[in-house]
Protein backbone atom coordinates (compact mmCIF):
# COMPACT_ATOMS: atom_id res chain seq x y z
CA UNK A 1 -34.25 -32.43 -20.28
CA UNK A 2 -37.49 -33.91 -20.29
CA UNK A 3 -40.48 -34.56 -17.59
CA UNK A 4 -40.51 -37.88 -16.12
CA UNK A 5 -42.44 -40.73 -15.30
CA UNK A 6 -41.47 -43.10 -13.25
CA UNK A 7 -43.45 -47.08 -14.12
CA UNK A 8 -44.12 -48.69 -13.48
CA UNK A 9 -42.69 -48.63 -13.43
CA UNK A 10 -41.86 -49.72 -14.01
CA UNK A 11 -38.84 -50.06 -12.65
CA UNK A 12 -35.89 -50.30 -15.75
CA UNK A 13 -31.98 -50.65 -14.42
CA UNK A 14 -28.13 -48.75 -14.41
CA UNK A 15 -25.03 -50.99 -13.19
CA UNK A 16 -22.48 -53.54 -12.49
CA UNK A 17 -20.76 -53.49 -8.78
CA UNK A 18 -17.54 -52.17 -8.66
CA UNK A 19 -15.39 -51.21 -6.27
CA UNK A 20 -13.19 -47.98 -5.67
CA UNK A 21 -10.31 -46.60 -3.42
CA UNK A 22 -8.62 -43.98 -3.42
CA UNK A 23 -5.91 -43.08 -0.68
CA UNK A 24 -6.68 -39.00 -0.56
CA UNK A 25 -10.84 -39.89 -0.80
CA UNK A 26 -12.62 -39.20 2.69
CA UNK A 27 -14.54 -41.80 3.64
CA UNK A 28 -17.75 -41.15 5.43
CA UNK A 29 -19.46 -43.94 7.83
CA UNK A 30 -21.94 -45.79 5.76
CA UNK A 31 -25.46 -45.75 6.37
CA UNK A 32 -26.91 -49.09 7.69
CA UNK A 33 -28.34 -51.00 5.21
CA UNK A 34 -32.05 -51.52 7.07
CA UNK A 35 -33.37 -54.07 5.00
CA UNK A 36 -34.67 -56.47 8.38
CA UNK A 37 -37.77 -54.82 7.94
CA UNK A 38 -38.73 -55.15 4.51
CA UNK A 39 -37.58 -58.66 4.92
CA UNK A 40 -39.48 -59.21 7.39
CA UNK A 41 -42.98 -57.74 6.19
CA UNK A 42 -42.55 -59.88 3.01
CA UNK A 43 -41.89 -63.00 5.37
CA UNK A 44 -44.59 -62.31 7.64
CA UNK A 45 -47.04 -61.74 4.21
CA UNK A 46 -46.10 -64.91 3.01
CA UNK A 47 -46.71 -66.41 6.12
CA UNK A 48 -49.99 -65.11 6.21
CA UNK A 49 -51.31 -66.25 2.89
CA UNK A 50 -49.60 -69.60 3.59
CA UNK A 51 -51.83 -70.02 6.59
CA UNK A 52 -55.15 -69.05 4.98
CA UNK A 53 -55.03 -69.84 1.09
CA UNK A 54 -57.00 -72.50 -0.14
CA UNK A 55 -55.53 -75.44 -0.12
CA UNK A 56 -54.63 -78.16 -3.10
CA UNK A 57 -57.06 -80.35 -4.56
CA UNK A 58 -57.64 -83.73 -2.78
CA UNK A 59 -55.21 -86.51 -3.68
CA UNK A 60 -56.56 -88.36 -7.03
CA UNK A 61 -57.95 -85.37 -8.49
CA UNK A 62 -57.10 -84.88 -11.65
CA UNK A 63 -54.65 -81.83 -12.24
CA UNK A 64 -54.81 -79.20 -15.17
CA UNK A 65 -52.49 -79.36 -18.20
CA UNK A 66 -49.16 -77.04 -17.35
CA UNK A 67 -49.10 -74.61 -20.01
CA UNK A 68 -45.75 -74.57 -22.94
CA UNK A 69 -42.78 -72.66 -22.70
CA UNK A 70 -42.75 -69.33 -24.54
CA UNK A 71 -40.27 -67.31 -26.40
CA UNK A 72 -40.60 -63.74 -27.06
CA UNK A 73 -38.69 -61.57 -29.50
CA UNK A 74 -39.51 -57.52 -29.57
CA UNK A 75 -38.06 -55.01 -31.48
CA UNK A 76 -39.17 -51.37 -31.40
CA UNK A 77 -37.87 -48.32 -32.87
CA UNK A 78 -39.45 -44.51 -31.72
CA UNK A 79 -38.34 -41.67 -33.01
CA UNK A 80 -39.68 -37.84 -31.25
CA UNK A 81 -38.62 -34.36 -32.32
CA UNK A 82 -38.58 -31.44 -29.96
CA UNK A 83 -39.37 -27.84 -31.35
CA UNK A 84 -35.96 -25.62 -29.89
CA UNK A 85 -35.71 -22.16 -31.00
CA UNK A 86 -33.02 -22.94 -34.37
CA UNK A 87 -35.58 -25.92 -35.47
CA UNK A 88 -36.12 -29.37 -34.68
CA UNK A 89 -33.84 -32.17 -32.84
CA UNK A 90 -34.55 -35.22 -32.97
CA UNK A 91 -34.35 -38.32 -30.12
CA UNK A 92 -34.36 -41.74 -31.33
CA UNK A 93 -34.36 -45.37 -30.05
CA UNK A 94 -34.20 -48.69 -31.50
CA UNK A 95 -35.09 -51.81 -28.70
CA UNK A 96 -34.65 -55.04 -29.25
CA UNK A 97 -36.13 -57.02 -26.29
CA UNK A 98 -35.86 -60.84 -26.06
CA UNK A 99 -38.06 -63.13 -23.14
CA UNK A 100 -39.02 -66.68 -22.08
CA UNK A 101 -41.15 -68.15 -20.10
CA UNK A 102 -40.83 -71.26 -18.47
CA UNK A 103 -43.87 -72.78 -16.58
CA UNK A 104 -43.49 -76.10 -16.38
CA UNK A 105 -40.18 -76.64 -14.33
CA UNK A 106 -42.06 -78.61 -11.89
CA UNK A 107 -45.76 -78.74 -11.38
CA UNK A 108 -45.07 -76.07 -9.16
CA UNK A 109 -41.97 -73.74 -10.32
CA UNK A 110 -42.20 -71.37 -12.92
CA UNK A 111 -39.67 -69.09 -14.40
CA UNK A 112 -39.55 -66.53 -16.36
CA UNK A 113 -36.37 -64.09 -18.35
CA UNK A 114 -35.83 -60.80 -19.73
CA UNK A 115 -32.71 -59.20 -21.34
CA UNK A 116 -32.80 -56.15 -23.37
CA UNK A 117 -30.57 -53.84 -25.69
CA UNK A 118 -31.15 -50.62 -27.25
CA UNK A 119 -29.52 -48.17 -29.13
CA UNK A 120 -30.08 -44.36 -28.24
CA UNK A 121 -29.58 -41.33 -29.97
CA UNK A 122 -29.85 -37.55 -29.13
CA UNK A 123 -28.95 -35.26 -31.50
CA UNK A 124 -29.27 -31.92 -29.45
CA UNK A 125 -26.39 -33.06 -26.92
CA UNK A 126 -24.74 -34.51 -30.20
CA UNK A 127 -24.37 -37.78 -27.69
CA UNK A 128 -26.13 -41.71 -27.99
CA UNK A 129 -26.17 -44.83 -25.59
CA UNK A 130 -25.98 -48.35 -26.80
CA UNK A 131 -25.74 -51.63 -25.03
CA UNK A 132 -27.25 -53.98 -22.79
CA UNK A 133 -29.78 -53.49 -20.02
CA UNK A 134 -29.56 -55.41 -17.03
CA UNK A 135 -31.01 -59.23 -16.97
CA UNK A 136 -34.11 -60.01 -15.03
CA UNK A 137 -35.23 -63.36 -13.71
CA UNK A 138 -38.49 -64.71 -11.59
CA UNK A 139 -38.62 -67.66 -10.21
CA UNK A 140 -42.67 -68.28 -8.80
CA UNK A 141 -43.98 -70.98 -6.93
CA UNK A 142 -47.49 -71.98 -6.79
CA UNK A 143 -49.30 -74.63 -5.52
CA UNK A 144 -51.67 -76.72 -8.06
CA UNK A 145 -54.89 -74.83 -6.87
CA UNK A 146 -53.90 -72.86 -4.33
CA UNK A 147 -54.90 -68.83 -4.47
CA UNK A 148 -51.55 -67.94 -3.34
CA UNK A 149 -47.62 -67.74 -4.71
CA UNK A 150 -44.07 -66.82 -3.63
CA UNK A 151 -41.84 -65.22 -6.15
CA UNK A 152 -38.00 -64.41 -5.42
CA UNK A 153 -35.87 -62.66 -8.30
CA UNK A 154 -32.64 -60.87 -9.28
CA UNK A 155 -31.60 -58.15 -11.45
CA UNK A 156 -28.23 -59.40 -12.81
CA UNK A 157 -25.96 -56.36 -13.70
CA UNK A 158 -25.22 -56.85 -17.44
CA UNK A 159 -25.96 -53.10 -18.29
CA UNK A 160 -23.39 -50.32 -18.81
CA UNK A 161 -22.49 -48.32 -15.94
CA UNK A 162 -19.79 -45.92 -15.46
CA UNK A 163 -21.50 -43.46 -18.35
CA UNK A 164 -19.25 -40.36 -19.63
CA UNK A 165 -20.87 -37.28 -19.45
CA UNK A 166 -22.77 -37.43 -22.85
CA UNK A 167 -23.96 -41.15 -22.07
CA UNK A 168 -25.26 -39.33 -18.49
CA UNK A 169 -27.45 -37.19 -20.15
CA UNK A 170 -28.68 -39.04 -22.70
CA UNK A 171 -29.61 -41.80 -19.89
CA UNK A 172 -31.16 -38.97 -17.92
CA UNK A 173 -33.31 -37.71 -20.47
CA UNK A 174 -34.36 -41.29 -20.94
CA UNK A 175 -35.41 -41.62 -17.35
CA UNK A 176 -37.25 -38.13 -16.84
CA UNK A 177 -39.14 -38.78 -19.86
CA UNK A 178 -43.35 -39.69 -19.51
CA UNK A 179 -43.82 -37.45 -22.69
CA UNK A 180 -41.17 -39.83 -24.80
CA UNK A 181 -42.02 -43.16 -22.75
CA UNK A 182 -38.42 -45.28 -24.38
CA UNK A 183 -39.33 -49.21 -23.81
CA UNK A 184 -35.67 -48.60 -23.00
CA UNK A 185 -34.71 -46.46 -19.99
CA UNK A 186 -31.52 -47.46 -17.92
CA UNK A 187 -28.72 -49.06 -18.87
CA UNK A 188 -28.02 -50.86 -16.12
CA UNK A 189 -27.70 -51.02 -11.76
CA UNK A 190 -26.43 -52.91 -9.73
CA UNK A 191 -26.88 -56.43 -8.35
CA UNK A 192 -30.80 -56.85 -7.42
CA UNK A 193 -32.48 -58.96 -5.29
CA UNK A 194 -36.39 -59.34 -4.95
CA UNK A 195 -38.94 -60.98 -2.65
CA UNK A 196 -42.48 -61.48 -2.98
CA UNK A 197 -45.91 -62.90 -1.80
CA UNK A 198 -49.08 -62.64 -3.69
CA UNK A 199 -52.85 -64.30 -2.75
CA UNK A 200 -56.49 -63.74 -4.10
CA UNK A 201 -59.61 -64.63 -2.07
CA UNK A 202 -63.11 -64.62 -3.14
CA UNK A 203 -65.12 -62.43 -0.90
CA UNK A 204 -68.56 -62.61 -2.46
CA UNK A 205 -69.97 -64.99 -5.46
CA UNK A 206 -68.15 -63.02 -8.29
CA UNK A 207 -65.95 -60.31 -6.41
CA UNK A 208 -62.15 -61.82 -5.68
CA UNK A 209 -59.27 -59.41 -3.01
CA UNK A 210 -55.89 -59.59 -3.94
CA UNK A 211 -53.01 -58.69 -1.66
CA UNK A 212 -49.50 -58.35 -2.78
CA UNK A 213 -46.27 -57.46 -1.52
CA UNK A 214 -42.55 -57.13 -2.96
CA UNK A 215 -39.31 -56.14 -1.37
CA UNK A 216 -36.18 -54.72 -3.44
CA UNK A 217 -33.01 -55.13 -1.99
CA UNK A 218 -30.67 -52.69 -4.32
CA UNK A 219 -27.43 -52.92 -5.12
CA UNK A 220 -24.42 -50.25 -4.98
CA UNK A 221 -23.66 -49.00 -8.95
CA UNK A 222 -21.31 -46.36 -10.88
CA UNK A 223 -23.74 -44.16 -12.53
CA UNK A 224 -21.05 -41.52 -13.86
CA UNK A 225 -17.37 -41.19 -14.40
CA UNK A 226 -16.40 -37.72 -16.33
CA UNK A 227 -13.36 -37.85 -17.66
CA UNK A 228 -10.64 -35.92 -15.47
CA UNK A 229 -13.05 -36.02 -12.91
CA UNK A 230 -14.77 -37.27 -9.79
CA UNK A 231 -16.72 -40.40 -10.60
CA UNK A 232 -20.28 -40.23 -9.31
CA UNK A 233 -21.66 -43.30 -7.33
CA UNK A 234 -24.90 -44.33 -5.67
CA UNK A 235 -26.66 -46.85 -3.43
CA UNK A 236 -30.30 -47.12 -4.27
CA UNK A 237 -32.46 -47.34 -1.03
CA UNK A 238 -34.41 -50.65 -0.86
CA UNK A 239 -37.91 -50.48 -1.61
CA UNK A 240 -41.24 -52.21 0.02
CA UNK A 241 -43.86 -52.45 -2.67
CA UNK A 242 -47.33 -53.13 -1.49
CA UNK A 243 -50.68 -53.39 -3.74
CA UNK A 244 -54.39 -53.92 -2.42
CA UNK A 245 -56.85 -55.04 -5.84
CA UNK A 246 -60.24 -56.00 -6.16
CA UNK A 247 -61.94 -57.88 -9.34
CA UNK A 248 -65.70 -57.53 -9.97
CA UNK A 249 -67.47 -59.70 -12.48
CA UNK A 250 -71.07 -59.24 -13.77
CA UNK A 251 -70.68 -63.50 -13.14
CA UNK A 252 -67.49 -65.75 -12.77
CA UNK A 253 -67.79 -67.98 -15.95
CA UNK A 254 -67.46 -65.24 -19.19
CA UNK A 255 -69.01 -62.37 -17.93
CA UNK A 256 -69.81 -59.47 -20.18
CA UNK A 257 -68.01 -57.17 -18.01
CA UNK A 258 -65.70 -56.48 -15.35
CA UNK A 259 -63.90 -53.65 -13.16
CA UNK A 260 -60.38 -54.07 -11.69
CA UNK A 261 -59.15 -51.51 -9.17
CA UNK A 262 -55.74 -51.53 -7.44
CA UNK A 263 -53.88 -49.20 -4.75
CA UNK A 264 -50.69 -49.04 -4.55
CA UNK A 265 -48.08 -47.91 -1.59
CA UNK A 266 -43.86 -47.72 -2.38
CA UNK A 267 -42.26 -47.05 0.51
CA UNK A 268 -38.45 -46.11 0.10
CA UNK A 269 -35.18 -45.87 1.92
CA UNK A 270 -33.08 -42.63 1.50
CA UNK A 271 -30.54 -43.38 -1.15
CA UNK A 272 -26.73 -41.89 -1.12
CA UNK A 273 -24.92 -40.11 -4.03
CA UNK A 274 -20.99 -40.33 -3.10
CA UNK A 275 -18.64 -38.05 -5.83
CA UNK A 276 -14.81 -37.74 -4.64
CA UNK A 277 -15.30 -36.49 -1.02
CA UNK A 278 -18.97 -35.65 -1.26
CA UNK A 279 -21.91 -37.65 0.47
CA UNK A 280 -25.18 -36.83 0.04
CA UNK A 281 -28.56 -38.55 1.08
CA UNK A 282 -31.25 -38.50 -1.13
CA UNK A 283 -35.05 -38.66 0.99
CA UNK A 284 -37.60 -40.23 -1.76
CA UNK A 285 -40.75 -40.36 0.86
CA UNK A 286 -43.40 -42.19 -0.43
CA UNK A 287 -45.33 -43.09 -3.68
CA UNK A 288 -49.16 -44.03 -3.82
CA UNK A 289 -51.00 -45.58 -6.96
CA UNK A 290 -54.66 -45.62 -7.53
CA UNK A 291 -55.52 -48.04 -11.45
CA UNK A 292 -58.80 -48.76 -12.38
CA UNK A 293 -59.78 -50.97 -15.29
CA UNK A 294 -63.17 -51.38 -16.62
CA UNK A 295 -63.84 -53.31 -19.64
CA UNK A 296 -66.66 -54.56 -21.19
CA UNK A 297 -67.95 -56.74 -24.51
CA UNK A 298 -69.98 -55.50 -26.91
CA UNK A 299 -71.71 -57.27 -29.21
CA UNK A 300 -69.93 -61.39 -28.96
CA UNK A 301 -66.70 -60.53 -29.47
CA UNK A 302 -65.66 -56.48 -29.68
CA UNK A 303 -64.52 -55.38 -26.17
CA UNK A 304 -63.89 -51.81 -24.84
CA UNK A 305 -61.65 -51.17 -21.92
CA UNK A 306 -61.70 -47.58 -20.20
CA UNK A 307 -58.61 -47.24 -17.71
CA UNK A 308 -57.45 -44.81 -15.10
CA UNK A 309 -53.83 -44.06 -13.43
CA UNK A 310 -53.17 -42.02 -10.66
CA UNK A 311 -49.44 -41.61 -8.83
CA UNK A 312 -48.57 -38.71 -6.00
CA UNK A 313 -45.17 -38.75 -4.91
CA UNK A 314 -43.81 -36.93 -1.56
CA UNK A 315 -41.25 -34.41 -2.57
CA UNK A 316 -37.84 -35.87 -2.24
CA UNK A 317 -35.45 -34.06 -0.10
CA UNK A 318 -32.54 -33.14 -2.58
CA UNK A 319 -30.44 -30.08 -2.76
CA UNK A 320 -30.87 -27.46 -5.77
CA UNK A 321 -28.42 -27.99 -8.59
CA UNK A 322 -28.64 -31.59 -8.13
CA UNK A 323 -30.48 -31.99 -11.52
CA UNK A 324 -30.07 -34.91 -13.33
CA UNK A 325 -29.58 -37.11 -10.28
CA UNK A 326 -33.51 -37.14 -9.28
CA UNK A 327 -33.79 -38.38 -12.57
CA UNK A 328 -31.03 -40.97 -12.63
CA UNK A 329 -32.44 -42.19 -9.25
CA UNK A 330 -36.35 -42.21 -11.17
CA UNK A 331 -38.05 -40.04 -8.43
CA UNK A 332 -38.38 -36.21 -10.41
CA UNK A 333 -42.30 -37.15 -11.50
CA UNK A 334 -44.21 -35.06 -8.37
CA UNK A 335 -47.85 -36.70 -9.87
CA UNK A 336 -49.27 -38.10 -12.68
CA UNK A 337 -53.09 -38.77 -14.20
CA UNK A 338 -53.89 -40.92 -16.76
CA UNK A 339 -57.02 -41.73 -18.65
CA UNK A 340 -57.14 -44.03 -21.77
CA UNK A 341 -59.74 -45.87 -23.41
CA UNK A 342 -59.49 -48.99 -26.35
CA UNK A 343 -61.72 -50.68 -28.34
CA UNK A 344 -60.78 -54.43 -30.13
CA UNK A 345 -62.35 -56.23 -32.82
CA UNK A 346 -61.99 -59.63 -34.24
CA UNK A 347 -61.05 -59.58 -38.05
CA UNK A 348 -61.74 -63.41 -39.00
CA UNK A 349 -59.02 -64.73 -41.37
CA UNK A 350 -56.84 -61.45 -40.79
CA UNK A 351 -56.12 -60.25 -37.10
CA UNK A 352 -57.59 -58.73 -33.71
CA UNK A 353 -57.69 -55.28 -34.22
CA UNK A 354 -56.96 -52.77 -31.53
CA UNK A 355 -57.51 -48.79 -31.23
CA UNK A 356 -56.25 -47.14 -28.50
CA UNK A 357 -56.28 -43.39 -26.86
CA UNK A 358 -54.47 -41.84 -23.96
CA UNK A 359 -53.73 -38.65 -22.65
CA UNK A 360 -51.55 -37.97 -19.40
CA UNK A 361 -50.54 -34.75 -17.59
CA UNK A 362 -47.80 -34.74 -15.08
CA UNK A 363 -45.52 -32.65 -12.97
CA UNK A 364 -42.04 -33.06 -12.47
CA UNK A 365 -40.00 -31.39 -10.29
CA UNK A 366 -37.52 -29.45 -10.60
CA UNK A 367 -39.11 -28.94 -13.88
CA UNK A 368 -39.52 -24.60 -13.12
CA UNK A 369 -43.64 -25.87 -11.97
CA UNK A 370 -44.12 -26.91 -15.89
CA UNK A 371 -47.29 -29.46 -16.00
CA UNK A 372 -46.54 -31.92 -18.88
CA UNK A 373 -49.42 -33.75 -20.88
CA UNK A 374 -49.26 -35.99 -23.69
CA UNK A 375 -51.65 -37.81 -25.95
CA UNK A 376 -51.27 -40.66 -28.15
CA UNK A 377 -52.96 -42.64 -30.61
CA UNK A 378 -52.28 -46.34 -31.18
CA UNK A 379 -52.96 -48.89 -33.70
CA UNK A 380 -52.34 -52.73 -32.88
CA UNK A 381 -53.16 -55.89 -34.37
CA UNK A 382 -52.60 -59.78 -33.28
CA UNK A 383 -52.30 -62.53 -35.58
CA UNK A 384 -51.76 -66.09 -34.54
CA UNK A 385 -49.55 -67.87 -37.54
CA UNK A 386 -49.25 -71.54 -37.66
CA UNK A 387 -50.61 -72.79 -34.02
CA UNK A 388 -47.93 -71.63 -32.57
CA UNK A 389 -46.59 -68.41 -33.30
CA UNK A 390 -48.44 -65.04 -32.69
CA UNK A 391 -47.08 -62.09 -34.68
CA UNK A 392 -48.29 -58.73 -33.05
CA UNK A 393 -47.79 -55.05 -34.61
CA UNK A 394 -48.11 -51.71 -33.14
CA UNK A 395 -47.79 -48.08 -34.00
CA UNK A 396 -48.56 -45.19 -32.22
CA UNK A 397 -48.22 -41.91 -32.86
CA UNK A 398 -47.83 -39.07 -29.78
CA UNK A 399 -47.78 -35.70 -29.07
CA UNK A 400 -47.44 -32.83 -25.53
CA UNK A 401 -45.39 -30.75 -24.12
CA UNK A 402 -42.71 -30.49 -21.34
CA UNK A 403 -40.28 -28.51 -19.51
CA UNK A 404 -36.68 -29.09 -21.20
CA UNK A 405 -33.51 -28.03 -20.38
CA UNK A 406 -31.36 -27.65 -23.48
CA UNK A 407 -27.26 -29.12 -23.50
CA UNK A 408 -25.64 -25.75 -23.24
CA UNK A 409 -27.85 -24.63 -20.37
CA UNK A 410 -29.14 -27.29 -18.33
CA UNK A 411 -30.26 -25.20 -15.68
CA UNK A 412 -32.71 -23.43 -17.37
CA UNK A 413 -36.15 -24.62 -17.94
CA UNK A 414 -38.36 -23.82 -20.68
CA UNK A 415 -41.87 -24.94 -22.59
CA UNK A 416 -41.43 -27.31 -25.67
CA UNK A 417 -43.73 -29.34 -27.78
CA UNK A 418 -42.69 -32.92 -28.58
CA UNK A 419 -44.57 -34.71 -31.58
CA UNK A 420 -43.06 -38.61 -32.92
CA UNK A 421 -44.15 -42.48 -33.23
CA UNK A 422 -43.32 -45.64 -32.06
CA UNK A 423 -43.36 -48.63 -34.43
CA UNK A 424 -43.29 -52.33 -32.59
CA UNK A 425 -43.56 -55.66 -33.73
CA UNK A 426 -43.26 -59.24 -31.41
CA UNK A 427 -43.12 -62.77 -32.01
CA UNK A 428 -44.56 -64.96 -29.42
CA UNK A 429 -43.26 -68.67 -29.80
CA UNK A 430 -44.81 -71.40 -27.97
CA UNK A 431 -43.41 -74.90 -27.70
């Protein structure tokens, strides 16, 4: 298998709910689902940026424009070989992504969509993965002028769960891949709910504090059902995301440059694997982020951006020979470091032109104490066609190492190079 990362995310979906009983099953006492106190923190955020965000403008003033709806159509097709010791095998995905945005529900709503569907191919397990992901949708409110917004979600569960055993590990090489990086990861969860508060406040003439937080409220899911045998289920803990960012400006009307920094804190609830009369918790501890974002022009219109990304995970607390379920549940990446750097430039009459470089090293456990890099190379360009359409293209071209685990002996862990691109291309529709 492959080292992971976990983004963002991130975070990319495996599930519908369903329900199963069987009369010679033992049935354990459930954990309590504690989710008063992330409830609660996001409340008491919200609460607190209610209290002490600017407030609208003064009755008569005039209001900006709301921006137009958007459409957004992506498709994106990688393919990545891995030297084994008979030759090469190849991994492929196609994505085809699909978006909207909606801003101008009310002078205060906004909404926004996401539904994806990808087809996945591995051809060392001789196995692939096709369907949909799970549905996302954001509803934000904002007031006209105001520093501060509530957001409230769900994650609707329109992906495939209940994978047979060659779907499983294709969808856990997916997952425990940073080296590959699929647009595409998991097929789908369960039912999703999320909460959120966000607020910015100027604390000097051009330096602005941000303060964020989320809470994920995760739904049960059947991540694997071998055939003739015991069908694997889980319950996600629910999450509390919190971020701290600060924006500095040279000056706050076009400056020439700017630095954005952000820390991040996950904090997680042990999750639960049940499989026939099995019960297992699963102990994620805590994930910290550290970004940084510097950009600057050059010249009137060129621009380079230098960025850094930093994650440190506590070790989960999972029992050996558990491998692929840390990667299933998207906590096997122990740290990761990222440093990148891109440079744009204006083609008038053609496109914006982007170049960008990034190399990563990570660790992933189990992973046998392999450290994982990667470095890519990326070529983009941005084209608005007729007012209101923007065509966008991208390829990129990668290559690292990481510890893999081949299909006829998962347990072992050895060194392989990875080399392959990713092709892109997205229409942007406004209306």
């Amino acid at each position: 298998m492959v080292a992971e990362r976990k983004r963002h995310s991130r975070s990319f979906g495996l599930g519908a709910l369903q329900l199963h009983l069987a009369p010679t099953r033992i049935l354990l006492p459930r954990r309590p689902r504690l989710r008063p106190p992330a409830l609660a923190a996001v409340a008491f955020c919200a609460l607190v940026f209610w209290t002490n965000a600017p407030r609208s403008q003064a009755a008569g003033a005039e209001s900006p424009p709301l921006p137009a709806p958007t459409a957004t159509a992506h498709v994106q097709v990688q393919n990545w070989t891995v030297e084994l010791p008979g030759g090469e095998a190849a991994f492929r995905q196609t994505l085809v992504a699909t978006s909207f945005t909606l801003p101008a529900l009310h002078p205060t709503l906004s909404l926004r969509g996401y539904v994806p569907v990808a087809w996945s191919t591995d051809e060392e397990a001789d196995a692939d993965l096709s369907g949909l992901g799970d549905a996302r949708l954001r509803l934000t409110y904002r007031r006209p002028a105001a520093s501060w917004s509530l957001t409230g979600g769900i994650d609707l569960p329109t992906g495939k769960t209940s994978l047979t055993t060659n779907e499983y590990q294709v969808a856990a090489r997916m997952l425990a891949s940073r080296v590959l990086d699929f647009g595409f990861k998991r097929p789908g969860e369960g039912f999703d709910i999320m909460l959120g508060a966000a607020a910015a406040r100027p604390v000097g003439r051009n330096t602005v504090l941000g303060l964020a937080a989320a809470g994920y409220l995760k739904g049960a899911y059947t991540v694997h059902e071998p055939e003739g045998g015991e069908r694997l289920r889980a319950e996600p803990g629910d999450r509390l995301h919190l971020s701290l960012s600060l924006l500095v400006r040279e000056h706050d009307q076009n400056p020439d440059w700017d630095l954005r920094t952000a820390l991040g804190l996950q904090i997680a609830q042990a999750s639960w694997l049940d499989q026939g009369a099995t019960r297992e918790q699963v102990r994620e501890g805590v994930a910290g982020t550290l970004e940084a974002v510097y950009g600057r022009r050059l010249g009137i219109e060129d621009r380079l951006t230098l960025s850094l990304f930093l994650l440190a995970r506590d070790r989960y607390r999972l029992e050996e020979g558990a491998y692929p379920v840390a990667d299933i549940l998207g906590i096997s990446t122990r740290w990761v470091g990222e440093v990148g750097a891109s440079y744009r430039h204006p083609v008038h009459g053609l496109a914006d032109l982007c170049v960008r470089v990034v190399h990563a090293g990570f660790r992933v456990d189990p992973g046998a104490g392999v450290n994982s890099r990667v470095t890519s190379l990326a070529l983009s360009a941005e084209r608005l066609i007729g007012g209101k359409t923007t065509l966008g293209l991208r390829a990129t071209y990668g290559f690292g190492r990481t510890p893999w685990t081949s299909a006829e002996d998962p347990a072992r862990w050895v060194k392989r190079n990875l080399a392959g691109t990713t092709l892109g291309i997205t229409l942007t529709r406004g209306f």
